[in-house]
Protein backbone atom coordinates (compact mmCIF):
# COMPACT_ATOMS: atom_id res chain seq x y z
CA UNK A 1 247.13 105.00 -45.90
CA UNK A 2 244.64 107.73 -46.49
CA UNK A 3 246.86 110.85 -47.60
CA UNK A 4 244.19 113.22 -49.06
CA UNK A 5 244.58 116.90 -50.90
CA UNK A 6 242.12 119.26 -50.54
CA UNK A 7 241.91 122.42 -53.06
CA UNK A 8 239.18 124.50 -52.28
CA UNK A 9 237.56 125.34 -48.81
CA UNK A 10 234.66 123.14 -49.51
CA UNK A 11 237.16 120.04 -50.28
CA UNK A 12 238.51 121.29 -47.24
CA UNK A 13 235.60 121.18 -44.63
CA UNK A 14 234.22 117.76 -45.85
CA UNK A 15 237.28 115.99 -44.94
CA UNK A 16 237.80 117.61 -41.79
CA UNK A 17 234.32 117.51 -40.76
CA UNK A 18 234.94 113.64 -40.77
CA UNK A 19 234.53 111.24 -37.43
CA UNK A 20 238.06 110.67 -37.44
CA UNK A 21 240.92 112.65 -36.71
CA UNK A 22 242.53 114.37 -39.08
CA UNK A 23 246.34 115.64 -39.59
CA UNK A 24 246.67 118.61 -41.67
CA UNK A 25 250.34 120.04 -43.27
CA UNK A 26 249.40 123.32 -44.35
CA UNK A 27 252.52 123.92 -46.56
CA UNK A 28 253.76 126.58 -49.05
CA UNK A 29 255.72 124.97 -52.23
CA UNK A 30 258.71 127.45 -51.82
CA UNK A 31 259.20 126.57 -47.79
CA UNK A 32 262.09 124.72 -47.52
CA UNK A 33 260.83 123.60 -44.30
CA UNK A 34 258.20 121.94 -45.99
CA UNK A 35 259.79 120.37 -48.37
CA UNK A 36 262.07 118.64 -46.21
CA UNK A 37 259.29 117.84 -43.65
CA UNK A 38 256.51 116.05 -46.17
CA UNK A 39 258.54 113.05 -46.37
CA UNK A 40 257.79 112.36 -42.56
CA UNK A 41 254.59 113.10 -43.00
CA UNK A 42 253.73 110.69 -45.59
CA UNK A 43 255.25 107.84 -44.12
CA UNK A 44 253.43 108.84 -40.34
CA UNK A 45 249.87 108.87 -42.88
CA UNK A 46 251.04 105.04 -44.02
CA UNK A 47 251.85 104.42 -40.41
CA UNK A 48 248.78 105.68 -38.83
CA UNK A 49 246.45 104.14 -41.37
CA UNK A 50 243.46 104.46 -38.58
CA UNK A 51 243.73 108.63 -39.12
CA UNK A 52 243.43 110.62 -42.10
CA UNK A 53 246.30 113.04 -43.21
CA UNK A 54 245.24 115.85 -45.44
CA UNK A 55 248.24 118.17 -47.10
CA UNK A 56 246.98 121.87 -48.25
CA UNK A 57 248.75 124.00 -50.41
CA UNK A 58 247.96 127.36 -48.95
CA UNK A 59 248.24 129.07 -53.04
CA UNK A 60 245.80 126.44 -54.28
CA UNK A 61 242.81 128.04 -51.85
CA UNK A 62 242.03 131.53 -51.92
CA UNK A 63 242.05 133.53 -48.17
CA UNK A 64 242.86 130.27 -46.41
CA UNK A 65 245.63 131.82 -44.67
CA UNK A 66 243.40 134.29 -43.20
CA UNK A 67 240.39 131.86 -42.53
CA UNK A 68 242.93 129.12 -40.50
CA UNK A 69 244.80 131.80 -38.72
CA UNK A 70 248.33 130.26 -40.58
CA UNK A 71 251.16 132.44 -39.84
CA UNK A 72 253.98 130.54 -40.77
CA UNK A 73 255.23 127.49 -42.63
CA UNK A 74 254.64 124.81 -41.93
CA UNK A 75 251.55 124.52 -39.98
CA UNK A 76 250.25 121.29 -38.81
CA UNK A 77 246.59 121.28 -37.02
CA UNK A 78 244.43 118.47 -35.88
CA UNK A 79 240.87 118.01 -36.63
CA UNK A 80 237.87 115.83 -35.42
CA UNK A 81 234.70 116.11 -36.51
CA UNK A 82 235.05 119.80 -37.46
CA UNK A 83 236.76 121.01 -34.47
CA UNK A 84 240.30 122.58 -34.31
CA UNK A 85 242.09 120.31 -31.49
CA UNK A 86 245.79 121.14 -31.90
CA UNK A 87 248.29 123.49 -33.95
CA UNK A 88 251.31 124.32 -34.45
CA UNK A 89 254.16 125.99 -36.61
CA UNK A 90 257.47 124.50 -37.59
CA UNK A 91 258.68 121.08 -39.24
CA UNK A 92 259.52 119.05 -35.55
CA UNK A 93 258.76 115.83 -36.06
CA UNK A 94 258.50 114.63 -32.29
CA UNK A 95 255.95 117.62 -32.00
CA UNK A 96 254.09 115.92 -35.33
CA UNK A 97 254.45 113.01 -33.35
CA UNK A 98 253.01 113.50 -30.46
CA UNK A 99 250.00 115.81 -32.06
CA UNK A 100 248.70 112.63 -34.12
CA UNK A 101 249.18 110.13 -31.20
CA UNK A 102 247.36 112.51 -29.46
């Protein structure tokens, strides 16, 4: 499983700026939302071992919200080397499904 936290911007762009694709929960730790979708999203990081799943608390990095474009809670995006492929807002979990098959 590779479940990784990121807590700065720079943390940030060297994990998405990997060669493999990369699942991102951008979460808020007062969404309810979020707190009732992370469970699903751990156990899709220990199913998908071959992609990495990053979770960012939006508080713990400064102007992130503004810099990602984040407008509501959660957001999940997907990443490959660098490059924004998918996003969305909301906790559906066939939606997070299909984004990391994807």
């Amino acid at each position: 499983m590779v479940l990784l936290t990121a807590r700065s911007d720079a943390e940030f762009d060297s994990i998405v700026n990997s060669s493999r694709s990369t699942v991102v929960m951008f979460k808020d730790e007062n969404c309810g939302q979020c707190k009732a979708i992370k469970p699903s999203f751990v156990r899709r990081a220990q199913k998908y071992k071959e992609k990495q799943f990053l979770i960012v608390d939006i508080n713990d990095i400064q102007n992130f919200k503004l810099r990602s474009s984040i407008k509501g809670m959660p957001t999940f995006s997907k990443y490959k080397s660098g490059k924004k492929l998918s996003s969305f807002t909301g906790a559906d979990k066939p939606r997070l499904d299909h984004m990391i098959k994807y």
